[in-house]
Protein backbone atom coordinates (compact mmCIF):
# COMPACT_ATOMS: atom_id res chain seq x y z
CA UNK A 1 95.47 74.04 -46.50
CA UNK A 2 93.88 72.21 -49.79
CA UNK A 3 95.52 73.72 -52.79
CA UNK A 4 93.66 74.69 -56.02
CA UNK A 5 93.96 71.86 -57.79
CA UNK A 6 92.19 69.98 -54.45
CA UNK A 7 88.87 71.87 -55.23
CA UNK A 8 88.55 72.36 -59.20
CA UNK A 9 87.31 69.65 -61.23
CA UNK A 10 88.97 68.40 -64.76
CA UNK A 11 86.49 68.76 -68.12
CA UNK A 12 86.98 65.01 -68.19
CA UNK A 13 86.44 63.54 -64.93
CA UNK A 14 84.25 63.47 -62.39
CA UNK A 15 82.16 66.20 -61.25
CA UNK A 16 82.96 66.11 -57.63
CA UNK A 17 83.80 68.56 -55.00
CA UNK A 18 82.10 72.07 -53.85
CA UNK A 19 81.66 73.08 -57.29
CA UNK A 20 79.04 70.34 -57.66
CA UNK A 21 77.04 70.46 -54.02
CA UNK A 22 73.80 70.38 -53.91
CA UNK A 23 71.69 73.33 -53.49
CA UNK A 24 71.09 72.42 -49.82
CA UNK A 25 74.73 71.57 -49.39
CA UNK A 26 75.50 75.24 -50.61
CA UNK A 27 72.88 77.03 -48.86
CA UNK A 28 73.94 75.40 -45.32
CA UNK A 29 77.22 76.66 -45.86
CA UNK A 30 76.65 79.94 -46.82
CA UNK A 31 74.19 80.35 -43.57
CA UNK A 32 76.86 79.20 -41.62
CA UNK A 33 79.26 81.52 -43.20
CA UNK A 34 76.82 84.30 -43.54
CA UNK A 35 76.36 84.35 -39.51
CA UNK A 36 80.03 84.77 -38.62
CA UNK A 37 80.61 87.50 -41.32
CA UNK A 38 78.16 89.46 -39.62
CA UNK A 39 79.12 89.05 -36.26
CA UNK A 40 82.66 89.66 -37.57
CA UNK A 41 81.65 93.07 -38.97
CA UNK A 42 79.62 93.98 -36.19
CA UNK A 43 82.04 93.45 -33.51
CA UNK A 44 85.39 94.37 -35.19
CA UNK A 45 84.29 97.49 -37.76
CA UNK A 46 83.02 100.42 -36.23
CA UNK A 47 80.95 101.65 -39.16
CA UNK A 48 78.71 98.13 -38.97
CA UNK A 49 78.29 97.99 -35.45
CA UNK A 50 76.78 101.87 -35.33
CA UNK A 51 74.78 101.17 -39.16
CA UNK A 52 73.83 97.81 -37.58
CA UNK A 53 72.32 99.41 -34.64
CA UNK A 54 70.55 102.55 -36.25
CA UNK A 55 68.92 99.72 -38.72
CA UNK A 56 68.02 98.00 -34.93
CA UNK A 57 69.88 94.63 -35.95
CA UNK A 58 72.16 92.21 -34.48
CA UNK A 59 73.88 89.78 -35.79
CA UNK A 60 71.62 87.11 -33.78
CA UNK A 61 69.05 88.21 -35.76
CA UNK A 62 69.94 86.47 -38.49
CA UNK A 63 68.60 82.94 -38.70
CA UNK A 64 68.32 81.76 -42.26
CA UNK A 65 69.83 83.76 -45.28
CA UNK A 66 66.50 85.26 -46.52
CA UNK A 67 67.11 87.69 -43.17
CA UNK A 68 70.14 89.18 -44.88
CA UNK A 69 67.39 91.90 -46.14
CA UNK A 70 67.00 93.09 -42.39
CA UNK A 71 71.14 94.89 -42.92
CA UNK A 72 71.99 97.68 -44.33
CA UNK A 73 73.86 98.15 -47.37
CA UNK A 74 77.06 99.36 -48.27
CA UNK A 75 78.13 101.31 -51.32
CA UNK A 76 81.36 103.03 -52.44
CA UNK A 77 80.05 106.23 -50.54
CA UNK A 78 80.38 104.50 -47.28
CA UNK A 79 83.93 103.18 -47.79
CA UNK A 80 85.26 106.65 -49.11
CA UNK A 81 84.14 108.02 -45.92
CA UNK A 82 85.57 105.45 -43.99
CA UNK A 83 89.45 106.24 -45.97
CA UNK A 84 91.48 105.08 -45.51
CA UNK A 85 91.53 102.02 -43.12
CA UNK A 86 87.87 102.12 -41.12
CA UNK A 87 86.53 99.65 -42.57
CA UNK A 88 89.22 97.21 -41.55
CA UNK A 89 88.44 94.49 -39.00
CA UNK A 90 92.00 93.18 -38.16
CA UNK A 91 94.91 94.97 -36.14
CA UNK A 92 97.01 96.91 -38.55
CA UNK A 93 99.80 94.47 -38.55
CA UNK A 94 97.68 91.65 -39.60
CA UNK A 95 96.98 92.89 -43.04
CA UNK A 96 99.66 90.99 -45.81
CA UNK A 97 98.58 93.85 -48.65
CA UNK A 98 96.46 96.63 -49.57
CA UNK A 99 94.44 97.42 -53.07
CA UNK A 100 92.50 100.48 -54.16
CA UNK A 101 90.50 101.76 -56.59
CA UNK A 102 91.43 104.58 -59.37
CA UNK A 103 89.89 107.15 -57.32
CA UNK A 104 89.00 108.91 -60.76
CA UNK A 105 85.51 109.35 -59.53
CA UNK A 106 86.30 110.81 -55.75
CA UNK A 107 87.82 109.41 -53.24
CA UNK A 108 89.71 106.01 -53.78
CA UNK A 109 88.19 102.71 -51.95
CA UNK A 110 90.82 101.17 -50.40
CA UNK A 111 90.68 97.45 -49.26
CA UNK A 112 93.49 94.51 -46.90
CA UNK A 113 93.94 91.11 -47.28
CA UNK A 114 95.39 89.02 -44.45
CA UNK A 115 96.97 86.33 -45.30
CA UNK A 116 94.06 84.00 -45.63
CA UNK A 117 92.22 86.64 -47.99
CA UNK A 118 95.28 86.33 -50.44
CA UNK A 119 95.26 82.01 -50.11
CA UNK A 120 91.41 82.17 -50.66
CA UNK A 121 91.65 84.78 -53.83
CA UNK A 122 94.18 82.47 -55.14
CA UNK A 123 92.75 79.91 -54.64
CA UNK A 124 89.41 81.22 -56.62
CA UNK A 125 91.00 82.68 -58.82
CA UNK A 126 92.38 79.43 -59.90
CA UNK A 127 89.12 77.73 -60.01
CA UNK A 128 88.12 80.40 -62.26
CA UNK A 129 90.91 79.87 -64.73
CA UNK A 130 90.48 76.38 -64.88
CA UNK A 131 87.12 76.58 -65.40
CA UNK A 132 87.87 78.56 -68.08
CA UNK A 133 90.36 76.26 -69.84
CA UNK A 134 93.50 76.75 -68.41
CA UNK A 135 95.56 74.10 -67.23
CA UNK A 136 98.52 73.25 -64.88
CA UNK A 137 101.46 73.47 -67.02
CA UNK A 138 100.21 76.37 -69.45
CA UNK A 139 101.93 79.72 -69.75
CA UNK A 140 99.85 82.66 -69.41
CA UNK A 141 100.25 86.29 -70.34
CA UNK A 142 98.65 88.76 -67.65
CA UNK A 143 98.22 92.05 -69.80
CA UNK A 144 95.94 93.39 -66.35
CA UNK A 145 97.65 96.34 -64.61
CA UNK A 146 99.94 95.50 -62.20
CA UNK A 147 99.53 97.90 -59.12
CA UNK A 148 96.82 99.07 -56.52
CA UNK A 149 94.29 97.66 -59.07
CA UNK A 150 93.89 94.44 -58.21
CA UNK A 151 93.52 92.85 -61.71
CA UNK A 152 96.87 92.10 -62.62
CA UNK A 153 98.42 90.36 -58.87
CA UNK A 154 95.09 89.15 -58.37
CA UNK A 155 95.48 86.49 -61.57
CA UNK A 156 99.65 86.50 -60.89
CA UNK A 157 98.52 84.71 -57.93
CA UNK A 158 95.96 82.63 -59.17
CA UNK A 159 97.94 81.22 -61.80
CA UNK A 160 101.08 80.35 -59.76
CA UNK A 161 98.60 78.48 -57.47
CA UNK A 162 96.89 76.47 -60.53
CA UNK A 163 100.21 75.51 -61.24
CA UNK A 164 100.48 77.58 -64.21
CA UNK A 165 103.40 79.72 -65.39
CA UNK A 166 103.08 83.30 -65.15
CA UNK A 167 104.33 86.35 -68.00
CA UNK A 168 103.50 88.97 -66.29
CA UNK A 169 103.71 91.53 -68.80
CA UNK A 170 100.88 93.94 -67.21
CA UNK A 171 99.28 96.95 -68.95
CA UNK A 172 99.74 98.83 -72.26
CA UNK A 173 103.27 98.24 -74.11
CA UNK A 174 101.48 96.66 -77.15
CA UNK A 175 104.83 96.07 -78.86
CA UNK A 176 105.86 94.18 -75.77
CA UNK A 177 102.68 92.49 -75.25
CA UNK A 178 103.67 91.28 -79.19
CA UNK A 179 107.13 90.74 -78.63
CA UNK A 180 105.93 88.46 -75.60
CA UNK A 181 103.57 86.38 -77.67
CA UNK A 182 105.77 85.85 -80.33
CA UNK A 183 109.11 84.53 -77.79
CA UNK A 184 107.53 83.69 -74.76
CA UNK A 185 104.43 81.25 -76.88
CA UNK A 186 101.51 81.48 -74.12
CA UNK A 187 99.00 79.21 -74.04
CA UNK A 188 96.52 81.26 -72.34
CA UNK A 189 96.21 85.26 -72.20
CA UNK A 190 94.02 87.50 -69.61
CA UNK A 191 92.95 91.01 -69.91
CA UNK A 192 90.22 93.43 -70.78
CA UNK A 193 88.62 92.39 -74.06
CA UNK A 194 88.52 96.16 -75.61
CA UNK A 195 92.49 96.19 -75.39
CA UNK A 196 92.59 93.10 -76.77
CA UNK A 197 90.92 93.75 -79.79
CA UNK A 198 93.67 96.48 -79.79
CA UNK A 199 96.43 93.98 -79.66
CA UNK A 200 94.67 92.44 -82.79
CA UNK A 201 94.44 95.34 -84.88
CA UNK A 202 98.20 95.84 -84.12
CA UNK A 203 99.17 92.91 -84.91
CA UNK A 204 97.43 92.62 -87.95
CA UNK A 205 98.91 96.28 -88.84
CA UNK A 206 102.38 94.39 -88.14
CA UNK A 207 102.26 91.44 -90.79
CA UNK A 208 101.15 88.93 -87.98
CA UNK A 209 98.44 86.20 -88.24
CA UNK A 210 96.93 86.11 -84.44
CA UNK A 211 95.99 82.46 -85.63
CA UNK A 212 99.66 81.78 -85.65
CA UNK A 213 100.54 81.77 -81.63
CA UNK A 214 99.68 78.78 -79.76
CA UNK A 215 96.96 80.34 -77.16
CA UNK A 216 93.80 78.44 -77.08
CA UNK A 217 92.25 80.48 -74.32
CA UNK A 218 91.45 83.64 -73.64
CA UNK A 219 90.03 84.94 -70.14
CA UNK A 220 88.56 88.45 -70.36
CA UNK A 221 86.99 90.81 -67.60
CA UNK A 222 87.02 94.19 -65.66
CA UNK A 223 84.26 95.93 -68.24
CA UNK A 224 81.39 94.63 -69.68
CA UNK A 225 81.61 93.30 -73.29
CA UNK A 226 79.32 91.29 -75.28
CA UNK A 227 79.17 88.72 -77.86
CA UNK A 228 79.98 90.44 -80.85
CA UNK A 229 82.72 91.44 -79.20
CA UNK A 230 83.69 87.67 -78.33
CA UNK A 231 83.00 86.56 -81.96
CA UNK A 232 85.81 89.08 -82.73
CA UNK A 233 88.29 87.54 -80.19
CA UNK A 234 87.66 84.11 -80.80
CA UNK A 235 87.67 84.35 -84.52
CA UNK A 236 90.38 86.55 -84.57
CA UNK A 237 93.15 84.92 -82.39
CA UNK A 238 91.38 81.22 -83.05
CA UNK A 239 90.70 80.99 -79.18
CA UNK A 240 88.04 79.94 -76.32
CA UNK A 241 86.88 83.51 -74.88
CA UNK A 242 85.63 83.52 -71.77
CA UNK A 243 84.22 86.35 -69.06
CA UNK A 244 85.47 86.51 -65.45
CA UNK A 245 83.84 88.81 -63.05
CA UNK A 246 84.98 90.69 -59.96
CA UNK A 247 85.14 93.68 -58.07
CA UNK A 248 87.97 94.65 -55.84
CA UNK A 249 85.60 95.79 -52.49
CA UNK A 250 84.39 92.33 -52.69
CA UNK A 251 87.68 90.60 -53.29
CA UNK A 252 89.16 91.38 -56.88
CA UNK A 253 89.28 89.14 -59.78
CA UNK A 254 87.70 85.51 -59.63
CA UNK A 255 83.86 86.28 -58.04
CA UNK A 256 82.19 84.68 -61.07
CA UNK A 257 83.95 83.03 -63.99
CA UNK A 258 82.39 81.93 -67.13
CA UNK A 259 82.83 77.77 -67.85
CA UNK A 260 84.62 77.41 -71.07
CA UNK A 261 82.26 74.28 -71.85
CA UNK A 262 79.21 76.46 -72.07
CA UNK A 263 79.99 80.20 -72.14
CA UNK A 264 76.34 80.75 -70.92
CA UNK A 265 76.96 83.45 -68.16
CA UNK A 266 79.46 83.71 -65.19
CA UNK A 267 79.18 80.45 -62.64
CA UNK A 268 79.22 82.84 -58.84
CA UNK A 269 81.24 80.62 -56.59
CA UNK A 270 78.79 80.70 -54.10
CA UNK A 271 80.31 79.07 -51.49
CA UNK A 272 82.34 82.35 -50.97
CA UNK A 273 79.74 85.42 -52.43
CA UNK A 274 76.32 85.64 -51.25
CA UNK A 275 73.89 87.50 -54.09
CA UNK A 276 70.93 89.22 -54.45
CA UNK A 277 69.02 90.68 -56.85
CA UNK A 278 66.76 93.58 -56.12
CA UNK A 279 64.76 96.41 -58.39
CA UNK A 280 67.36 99.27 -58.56
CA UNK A 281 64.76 101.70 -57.37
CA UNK A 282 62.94 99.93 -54.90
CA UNK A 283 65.82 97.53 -53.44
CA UNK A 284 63.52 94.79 -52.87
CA UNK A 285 64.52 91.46 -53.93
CA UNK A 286 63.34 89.91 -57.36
CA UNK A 287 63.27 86.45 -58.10
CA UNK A 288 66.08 84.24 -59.69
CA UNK A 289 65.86 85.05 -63.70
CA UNK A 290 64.82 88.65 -63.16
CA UNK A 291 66.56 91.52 -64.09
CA UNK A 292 68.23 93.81 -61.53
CA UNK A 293 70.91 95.57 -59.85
CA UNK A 294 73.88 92.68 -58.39
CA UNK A 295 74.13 92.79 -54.52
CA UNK A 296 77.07 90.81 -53.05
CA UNK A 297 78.24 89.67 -49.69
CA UNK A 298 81.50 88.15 -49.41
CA UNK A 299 81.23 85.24 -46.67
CA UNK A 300 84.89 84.16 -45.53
CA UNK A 301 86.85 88.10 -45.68
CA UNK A 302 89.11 88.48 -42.99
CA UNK A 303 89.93 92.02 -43.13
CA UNK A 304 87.75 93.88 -44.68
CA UNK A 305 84.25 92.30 -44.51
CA UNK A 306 81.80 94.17 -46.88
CA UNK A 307 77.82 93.58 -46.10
CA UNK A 308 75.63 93.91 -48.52
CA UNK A 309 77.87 95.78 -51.02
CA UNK A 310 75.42 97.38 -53.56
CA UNK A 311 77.64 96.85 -56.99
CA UNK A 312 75.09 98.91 -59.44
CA UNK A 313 75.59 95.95 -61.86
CA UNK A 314 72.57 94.74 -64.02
CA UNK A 315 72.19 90.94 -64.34
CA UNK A 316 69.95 87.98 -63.37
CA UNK A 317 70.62 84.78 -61.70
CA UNK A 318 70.10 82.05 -63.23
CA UNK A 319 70.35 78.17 -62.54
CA UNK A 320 73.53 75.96 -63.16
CA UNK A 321 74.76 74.44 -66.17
CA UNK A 322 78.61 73.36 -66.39
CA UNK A 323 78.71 73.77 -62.20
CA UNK A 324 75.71 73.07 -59.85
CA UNK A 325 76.02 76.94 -58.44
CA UNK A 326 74.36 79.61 -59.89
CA UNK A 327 75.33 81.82 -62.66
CA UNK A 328 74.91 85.36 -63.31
CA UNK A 329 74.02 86.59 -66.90
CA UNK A 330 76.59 88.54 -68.51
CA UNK A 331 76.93 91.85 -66.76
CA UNK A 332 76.49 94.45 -70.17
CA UNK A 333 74.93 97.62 -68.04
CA UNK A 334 75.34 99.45 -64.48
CA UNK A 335 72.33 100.98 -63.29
CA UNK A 336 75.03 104.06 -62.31
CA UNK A 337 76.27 104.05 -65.85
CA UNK A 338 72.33 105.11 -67.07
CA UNK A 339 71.67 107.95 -69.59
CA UNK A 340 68.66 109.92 -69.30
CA UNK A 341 68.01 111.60 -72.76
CA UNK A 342 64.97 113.20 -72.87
CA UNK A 343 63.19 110.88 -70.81
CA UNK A 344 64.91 107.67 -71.76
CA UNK A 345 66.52 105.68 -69.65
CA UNK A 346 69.48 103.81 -72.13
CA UNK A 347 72.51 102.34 -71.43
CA UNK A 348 75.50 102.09 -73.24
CA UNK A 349 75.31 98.61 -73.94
CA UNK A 350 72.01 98.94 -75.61
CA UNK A 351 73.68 101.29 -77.83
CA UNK A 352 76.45 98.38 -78.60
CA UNK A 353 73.95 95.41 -79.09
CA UNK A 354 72.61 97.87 -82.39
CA UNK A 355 76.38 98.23 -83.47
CA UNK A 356 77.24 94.75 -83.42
CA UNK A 357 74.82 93.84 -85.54
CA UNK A 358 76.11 96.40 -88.62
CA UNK A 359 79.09 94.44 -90.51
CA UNK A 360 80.25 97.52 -91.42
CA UNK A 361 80.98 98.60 -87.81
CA UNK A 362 83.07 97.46 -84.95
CA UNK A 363 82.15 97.09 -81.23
CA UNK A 364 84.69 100.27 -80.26
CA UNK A 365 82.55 103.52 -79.42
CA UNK A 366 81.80 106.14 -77.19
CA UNK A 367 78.35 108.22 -76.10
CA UNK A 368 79.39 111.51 -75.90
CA UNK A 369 76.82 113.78 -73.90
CA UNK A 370 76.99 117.64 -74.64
CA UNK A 371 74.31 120.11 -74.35
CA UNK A 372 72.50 121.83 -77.36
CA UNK A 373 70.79 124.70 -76.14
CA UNK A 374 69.26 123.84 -72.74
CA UNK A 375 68.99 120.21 -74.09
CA UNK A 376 70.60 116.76 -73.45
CA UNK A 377 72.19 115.46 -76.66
CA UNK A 378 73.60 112.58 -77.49
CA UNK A 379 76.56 111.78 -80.28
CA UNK A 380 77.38 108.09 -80.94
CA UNK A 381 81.49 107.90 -81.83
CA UNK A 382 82.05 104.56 -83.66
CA UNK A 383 84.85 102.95 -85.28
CA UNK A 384 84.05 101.40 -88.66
CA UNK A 385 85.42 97.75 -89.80
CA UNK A 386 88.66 98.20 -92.42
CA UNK A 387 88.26 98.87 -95.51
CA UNK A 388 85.15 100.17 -95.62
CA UNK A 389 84.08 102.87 -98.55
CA UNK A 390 82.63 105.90 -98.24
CA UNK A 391 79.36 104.93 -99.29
CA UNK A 392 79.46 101.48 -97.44
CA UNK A 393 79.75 104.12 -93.93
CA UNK A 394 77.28 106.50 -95.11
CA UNK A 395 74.32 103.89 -95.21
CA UNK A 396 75.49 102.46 -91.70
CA UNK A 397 75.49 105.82 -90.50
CA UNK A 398 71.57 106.13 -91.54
CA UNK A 399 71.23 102.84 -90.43
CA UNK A 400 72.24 103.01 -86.81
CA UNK A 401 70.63 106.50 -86.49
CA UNK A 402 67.22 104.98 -87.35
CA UNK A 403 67.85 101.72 -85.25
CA UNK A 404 68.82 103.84 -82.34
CA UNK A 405 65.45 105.83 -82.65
CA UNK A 406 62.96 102.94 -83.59
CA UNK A 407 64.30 100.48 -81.04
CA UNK A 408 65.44 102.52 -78.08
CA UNK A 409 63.53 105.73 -78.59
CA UNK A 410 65.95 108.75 -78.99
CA UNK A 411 67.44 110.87 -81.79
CA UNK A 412 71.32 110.83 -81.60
CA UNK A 413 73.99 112.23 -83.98
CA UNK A 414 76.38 109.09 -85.35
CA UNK A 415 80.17 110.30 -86.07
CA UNK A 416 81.74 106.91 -88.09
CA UNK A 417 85.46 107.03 -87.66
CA UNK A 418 88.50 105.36 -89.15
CA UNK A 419 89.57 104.50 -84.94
CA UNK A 420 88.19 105.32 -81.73
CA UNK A 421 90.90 105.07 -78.59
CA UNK A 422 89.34 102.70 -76.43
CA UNK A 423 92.68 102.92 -74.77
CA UNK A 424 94.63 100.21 -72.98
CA UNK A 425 92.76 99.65 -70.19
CA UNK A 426 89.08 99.65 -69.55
CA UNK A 427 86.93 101.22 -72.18
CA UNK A 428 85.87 104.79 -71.43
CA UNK A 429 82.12 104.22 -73.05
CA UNK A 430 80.51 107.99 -71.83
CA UNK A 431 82.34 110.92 -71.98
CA UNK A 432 80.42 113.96 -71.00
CA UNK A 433 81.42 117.44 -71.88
CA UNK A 434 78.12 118.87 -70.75
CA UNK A 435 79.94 121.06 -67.86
């Protein structure tokens, strides 16, 4: 089997291999690789081969990838009720390891791996690090949970296959995470950017210069961010930031991975993920460079084939740059994630593109919904920058307030804060204490 280094190309040589195929190249693979997923599903999942029937599909029906649209979906809804292990397609003592989800939403989505899942996520996951700068030979820090979430095993394992060395210091433990840094002298460092920007206030709190440790890259993922909130990182640990993308009922970590020569959008390896992008509300396909809600199919999963999985994430495909596959535009809103205030549709990222642009503020906030009467309302939390006076916060509170209302259409309360606990894991951006 070809190891990572076999498929990813170096910054400085030649563009060769499937990261560079030609469109046609790509699309006859994925067509091929498209028709035994669904004949997989069909024939060794239960749930597919009665949802493939009521739809009045077979897997012979599909011919050429624009007949993907005749399946059904699948959404989380369908693999909760399918809990634990119905939506696996390979005897029970096939499967090398199992992930879940949190659960902190209903019922956990639970997922296998044989032991060609695990060498392919690797082995993407790899690609995706090296296409975002790091090398064979560099030591990276893995501050992802370690666990049933796949974050923090999924890039254990693709660095060991890059030919990278692994700290594996997982989640939380910020004076570890320092500690590490300061011994252990990583090159590299993966996580979610809002606890990173943690780890830099501490440090700075501690008498350290970020500048001074030797990592030149930083890989960031599992939440949506945007580029204020790289401008932070990169300026503030004097490092290449870069956004990978995944979701663990498609495979985990390494589905899209941002180049570190461009940083325009995350490059889909699409020789593995089919995508579509349809109109949240009618589900009909848009075309490439439209807005709309991500639909993936994963083409070579062994057990635990997903069709169609509807990911209520916002983006747009757009064409190549760095690699000759696709990209998706950086994921900054879920369509499940929406706030209806009074009519308005908003987002929270919308609320965070108005932040960003205030000097006196800093990317970390929260929309917390409560009710006012019989009424919706809306208070933005927001942490402001240090050192900041009293009057300096007042105007940016009046500020954001009236950008908030002129430029997305609602009236919200804005509570400016010395710190707002974005936690050590993925930000919690909506809390709602309306029940």
């Amino acid at each position: 089997m070809a190891s990572a280094l076999d498929i990813v190309s170096t910054l400085n040589g030649p563009q060769t291999g499937i990261e560079y195929a030609s469109r046609d190249e790509i699309t006859a693979l994925q067509t091929e690789r498209m028709k035994n997923t669904l004949r997989h599903a069909y024939y060794n999942v239960p749930h597919y081969k009665k949802a493939f029937e009521e739809k009045g599909v077979h897997p012979d029906d599909f011919r050429e990838l624009k007949d993907l649209t005749l399946f059904p979906f699948t959404d989380k809804s369908i693999l909760r009720a399918n809990y634990p292990f119905g939506m696996f397609a390979v005897p029970r003592e096939q499967i090398s390891r199992i992930h879940a989800s949190s659960g902190t939403t209903g019922q956990p989505t639970v997922v296998g791996y044989t032991r060609n899942d695990i060498e392919t996520w690797a082995t993407l996951v790899a690609r995706s690090l090296h296409a975002g700068g790091v090398r064979p030979g560099d030591r990276v820090q893995v501050t992802f949970g370690y666990g049933l979430f796949t974050g923090g095993l999924g890039l254990h394992y693709g660095v060991e296959k890059l030919g990278a060395t692994v700290i594996p210091t997982s989640g939380g433990q910020t004076d570890r995470q320092l500690q590490v840094m300061r011994d252990f002298q990583p090159d590299a460092i993966v996580g979610t950017p809002s606890y990173m920007l943690n780890v830099l206030d501490r440090m700075r709190a501690e008498g350290m210069d970020p500048r001074d440790t030797p990592m030149r890259v930083g890989i960031f993922g599992a939440e949506p961010w945007t580029e204020g909130m790289r401008q932070d990182l990169e300026q503030g640990f004097g490092l290449d930031a870069t956004d990978i993308y995944g979701l663990s009922e498609v495979m985990g970590p390494g589905v899209a991975q941002e180049c570190v020569e461009t940083k325009d959008g995350l490059t889909l390896w699409e020789d593995h993920f089919y995508p579509e992008i349809l109109d949240p509300v009618t589900l009909e396909p848009v075309p490439d460079g439209e807005v709309g809600e991500l639909v993936i199919t994963p083409m070579t999963k062994e057990a635990f084939p997903v069709i169609r999985y509807r990911t209520h994430d916002l983006t747009r495909l757009l064409p190549g740059t760095a690699r000759s596959m696709r990209r998706l535009d950086r994921i900054s809103a879920r369509n499940d994630d929406m706030i209806i205030l009074r009519g308005v549709n908003c987002f929270p990222s919308q609320f965070e593109e108005l932040i960003v642009e205030d000097k006196n503020l800093r990317p970390r906030y929260q929309c917390v919904l409560s009710k006012r009467g019989r009424m919706d309302h809306l208070t933005l939390v927001v942490e402001h920058a240090p050192g900041r006076t009293a009057d300096e916060i007042a105007h940016s509170q009046l500020l954001l307030r009236k950008a908030v209302k002129d430029r997305i259409g609602v009236s919200v309360d804005v509570d400016i804060r010395d710190q707002v606990d974005s936690g050590e894991g993925k930000a919690k951006r909506i809390v709602d204490l309306r029940n």
